[in-house]
C-alpha atoms as a PDB file:
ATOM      1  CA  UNK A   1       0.000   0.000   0.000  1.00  0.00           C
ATOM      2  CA  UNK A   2       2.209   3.251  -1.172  1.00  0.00           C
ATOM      3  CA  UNK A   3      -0.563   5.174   0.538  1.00  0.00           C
ATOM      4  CA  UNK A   4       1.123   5.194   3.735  1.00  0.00           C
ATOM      5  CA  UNK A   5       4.537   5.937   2.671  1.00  0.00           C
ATOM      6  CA  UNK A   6       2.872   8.872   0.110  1.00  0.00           C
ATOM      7  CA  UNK A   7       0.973   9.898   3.563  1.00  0.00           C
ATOM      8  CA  UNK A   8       4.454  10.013   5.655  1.00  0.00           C
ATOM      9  CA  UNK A   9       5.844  12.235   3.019  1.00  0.00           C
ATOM     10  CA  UNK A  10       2.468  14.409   3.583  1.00  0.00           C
ATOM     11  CA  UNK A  11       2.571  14.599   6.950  1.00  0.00           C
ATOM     12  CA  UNK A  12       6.071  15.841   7.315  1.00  0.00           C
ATOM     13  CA  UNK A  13       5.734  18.521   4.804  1.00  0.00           C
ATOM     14  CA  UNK A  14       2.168  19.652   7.216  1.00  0.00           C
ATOM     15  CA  UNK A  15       4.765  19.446  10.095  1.00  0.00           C
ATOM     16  CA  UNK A  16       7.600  21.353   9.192  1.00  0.00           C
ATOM     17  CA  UNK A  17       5.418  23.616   8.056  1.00  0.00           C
ATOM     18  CA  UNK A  18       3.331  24.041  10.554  1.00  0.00           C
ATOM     19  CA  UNK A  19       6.500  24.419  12.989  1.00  0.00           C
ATOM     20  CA  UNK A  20       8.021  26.528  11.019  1.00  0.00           C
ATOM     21  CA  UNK A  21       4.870  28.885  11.343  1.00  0.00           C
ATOM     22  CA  UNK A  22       5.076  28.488  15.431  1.00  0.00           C
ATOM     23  CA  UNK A  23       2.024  26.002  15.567  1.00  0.00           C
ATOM     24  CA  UNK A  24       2.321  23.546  18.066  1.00  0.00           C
ATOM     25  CA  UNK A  25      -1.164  21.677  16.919  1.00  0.00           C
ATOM     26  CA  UNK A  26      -2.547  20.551  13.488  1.00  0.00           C
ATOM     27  CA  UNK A  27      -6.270  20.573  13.489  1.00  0.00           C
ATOM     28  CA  UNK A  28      -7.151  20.111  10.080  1.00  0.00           C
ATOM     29  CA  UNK A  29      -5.173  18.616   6.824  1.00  0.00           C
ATOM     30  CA  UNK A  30      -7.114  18.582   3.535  1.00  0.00           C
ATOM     31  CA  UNK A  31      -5.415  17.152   0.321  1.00  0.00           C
ATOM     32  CA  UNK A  32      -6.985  16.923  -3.522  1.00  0.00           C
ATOM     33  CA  UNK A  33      -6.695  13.801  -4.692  1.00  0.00           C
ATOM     34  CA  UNK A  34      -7.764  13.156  -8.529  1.00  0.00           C
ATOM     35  CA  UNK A  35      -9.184  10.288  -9.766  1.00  0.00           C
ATOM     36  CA  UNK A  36      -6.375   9.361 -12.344  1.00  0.00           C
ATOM     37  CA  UNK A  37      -3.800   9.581  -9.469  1.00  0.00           C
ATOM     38  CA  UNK A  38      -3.678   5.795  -8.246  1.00  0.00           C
ATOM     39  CA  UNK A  39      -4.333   6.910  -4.881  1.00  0.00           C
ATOM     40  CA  UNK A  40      -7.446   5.270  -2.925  1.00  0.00           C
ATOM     41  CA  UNK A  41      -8.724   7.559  -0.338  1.00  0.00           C
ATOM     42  CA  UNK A  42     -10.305   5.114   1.442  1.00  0.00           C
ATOM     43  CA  UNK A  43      -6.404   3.750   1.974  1.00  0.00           C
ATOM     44  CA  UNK A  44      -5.402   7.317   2.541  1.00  0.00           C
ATOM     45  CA  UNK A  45      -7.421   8.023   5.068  1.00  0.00           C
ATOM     46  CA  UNK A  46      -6.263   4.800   6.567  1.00  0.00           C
ATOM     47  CA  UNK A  47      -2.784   5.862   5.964  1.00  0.00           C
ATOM     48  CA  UNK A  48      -3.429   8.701   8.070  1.00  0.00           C
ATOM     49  CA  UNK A  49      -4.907   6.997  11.219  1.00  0.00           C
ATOM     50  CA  UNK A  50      -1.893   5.401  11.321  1.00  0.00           C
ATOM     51  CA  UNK A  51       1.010   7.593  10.539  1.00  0.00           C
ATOM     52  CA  UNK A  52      -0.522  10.766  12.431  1.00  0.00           C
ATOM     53  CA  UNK A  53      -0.402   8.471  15.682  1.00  0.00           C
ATOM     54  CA  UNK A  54       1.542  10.568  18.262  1.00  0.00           C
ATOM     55  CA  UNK A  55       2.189  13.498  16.067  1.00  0.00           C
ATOM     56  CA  UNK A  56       0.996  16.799  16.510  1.00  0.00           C
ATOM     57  CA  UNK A  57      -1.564  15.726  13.361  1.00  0.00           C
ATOM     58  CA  UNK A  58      -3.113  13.107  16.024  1.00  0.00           C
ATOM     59  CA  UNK A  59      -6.814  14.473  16.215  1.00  0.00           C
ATOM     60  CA  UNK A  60      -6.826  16.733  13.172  1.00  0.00           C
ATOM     61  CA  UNK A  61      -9.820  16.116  11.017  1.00  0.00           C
ATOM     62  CA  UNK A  62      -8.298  14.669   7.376  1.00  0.00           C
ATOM     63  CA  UNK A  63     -10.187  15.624   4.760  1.00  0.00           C
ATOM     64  CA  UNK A  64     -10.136  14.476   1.058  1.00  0.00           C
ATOM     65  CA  UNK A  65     -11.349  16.562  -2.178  1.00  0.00           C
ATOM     66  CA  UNK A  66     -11.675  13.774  -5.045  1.00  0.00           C
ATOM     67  CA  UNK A  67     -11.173  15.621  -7.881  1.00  0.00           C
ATOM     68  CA  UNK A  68     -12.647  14.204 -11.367  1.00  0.00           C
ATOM     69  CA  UNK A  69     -11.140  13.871 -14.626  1.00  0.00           C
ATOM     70  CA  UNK A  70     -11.149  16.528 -17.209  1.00  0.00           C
ATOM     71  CA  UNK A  71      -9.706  16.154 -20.724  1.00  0.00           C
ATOM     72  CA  UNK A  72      -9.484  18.057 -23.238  1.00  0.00           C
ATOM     73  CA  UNK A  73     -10.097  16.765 -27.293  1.00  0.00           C
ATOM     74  CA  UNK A  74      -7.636  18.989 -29.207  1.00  0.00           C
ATOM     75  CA  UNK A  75      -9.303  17.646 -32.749  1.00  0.00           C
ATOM     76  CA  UNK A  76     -13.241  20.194 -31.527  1.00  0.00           C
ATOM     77  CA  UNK A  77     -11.851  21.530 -28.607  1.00  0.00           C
ATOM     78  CA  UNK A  78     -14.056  20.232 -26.386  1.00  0.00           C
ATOM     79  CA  UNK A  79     -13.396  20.059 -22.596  1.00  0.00           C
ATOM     80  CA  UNK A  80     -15.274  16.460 -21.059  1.00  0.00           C
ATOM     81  CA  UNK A  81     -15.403  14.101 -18.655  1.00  0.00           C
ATOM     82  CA  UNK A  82     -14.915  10.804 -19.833  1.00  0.00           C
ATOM     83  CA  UNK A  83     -17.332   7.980 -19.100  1.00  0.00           C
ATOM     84  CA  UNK A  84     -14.694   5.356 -19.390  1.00  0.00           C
ATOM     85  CA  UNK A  85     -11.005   4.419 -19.245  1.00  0.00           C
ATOM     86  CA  UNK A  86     -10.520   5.321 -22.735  1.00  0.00           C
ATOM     87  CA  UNK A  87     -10.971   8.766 -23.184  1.00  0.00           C
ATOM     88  CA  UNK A  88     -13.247   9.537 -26.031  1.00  0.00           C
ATOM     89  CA  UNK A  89     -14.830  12.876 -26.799  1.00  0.00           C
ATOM     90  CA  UNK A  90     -18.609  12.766 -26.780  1.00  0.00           C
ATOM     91  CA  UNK A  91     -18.543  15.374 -29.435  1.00  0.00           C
ATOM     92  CA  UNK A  92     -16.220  13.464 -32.618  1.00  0.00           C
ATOM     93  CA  UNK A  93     -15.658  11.056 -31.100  1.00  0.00           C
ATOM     94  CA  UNK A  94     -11.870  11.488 -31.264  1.00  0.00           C
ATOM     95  CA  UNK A  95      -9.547   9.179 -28.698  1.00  0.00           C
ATOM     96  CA  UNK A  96      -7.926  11.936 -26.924  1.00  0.00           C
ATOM     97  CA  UNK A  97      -4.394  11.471 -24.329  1.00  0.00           C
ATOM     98  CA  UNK A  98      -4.918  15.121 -23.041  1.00  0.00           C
ATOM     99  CA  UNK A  99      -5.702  15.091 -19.192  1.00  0.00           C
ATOM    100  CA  UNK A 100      -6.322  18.855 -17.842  1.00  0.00           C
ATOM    101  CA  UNK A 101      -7.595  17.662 -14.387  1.00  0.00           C
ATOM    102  CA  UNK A 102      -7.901  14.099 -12.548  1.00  0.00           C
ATOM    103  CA  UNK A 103      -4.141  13.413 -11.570  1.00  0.00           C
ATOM    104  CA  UNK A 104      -3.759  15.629  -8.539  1.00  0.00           C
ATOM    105  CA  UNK A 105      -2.086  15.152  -5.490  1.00  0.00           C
ATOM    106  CA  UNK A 106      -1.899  17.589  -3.682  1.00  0.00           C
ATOM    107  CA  UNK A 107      -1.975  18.855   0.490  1.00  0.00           C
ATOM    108  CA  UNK A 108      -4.236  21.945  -0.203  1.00  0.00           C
ATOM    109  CA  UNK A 109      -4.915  23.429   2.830  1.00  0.00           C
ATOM    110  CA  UNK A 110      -4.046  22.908   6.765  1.00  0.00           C
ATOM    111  CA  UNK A 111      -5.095  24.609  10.161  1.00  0.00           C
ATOM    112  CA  UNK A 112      -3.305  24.996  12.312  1.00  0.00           C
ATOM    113  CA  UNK A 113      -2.789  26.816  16.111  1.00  0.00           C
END
C-alpha cells in the first residue's frame, strides 16, 4: 500500500510547516486527490490513522477533495469528462491522451494553532 509511505511524506511537509509557522497543533489537513492519481482515499485516510499516531496531526480532522477527470479533445476543442477508461470525446468522437484535471495530489490546505 504506497498510501502510507505517500501519507508520511504528507505529513512531514504539514509538520515542518506548521512548525516553522510556530504552531504547536494541526487541526485540520485537507489534500486533492484526482481520480487518475492511483491513490485510494479510502487507503489514505487509513494511511493517516496510522502515521498521524503521536504526532501533533493526532486528532486533526483529514479531509479528502476527489477531484474528477477533465480532458481536453484537441481535434473540436471540447473540454469532457470521460465515461470510461478510454478517453473519447462525446462530441467526434476522437480518442484523446490530453488530461487537464484528474491526476492531482496535492496537500491543499491545513489549520493549524
Amino acid at each position: 500500500m504506497h498510501e502510507v509511505g505517500l501519507m508520511e511524506r504528507t505529513l512531514e511537509i504539514a509538520i515542518d510547516r506548521a512548525k516553522s509557522s510556530g504552531a504547536t497543533t494541526i487541526h485540520r489537513l485537507k489534500m486533492r486527490v484526482g481520480v487518475l492519481s492511483g491513490v485510494v482515499p479510502e487507503a489514505l485516510n487509513f494511511a493517516f490513522d496510522v502515521v498521524s499516531e503521536g504526532t501533533m496531526a493526532q486528532n486533526a480532522r483529514f479531509e479528502i477533495e476527489k477531484i474528477p477527470a477533465r480532458c481536453h479533445c484537441p481535434q473540436c476543442q471540447t473540454e469532457f469528462q470521460p465515461e470510461d477508461i478510454i478517453f473519447e470525446c462525446p462530441n467526434c468522437h476522437q480518442i484523446v491522451s490530453k488530461v487537464i484535471s484528474g491526476k492531482e495530489l496535492e496537500l491543499s490546505s491545513m489549520e493549524v494553532s
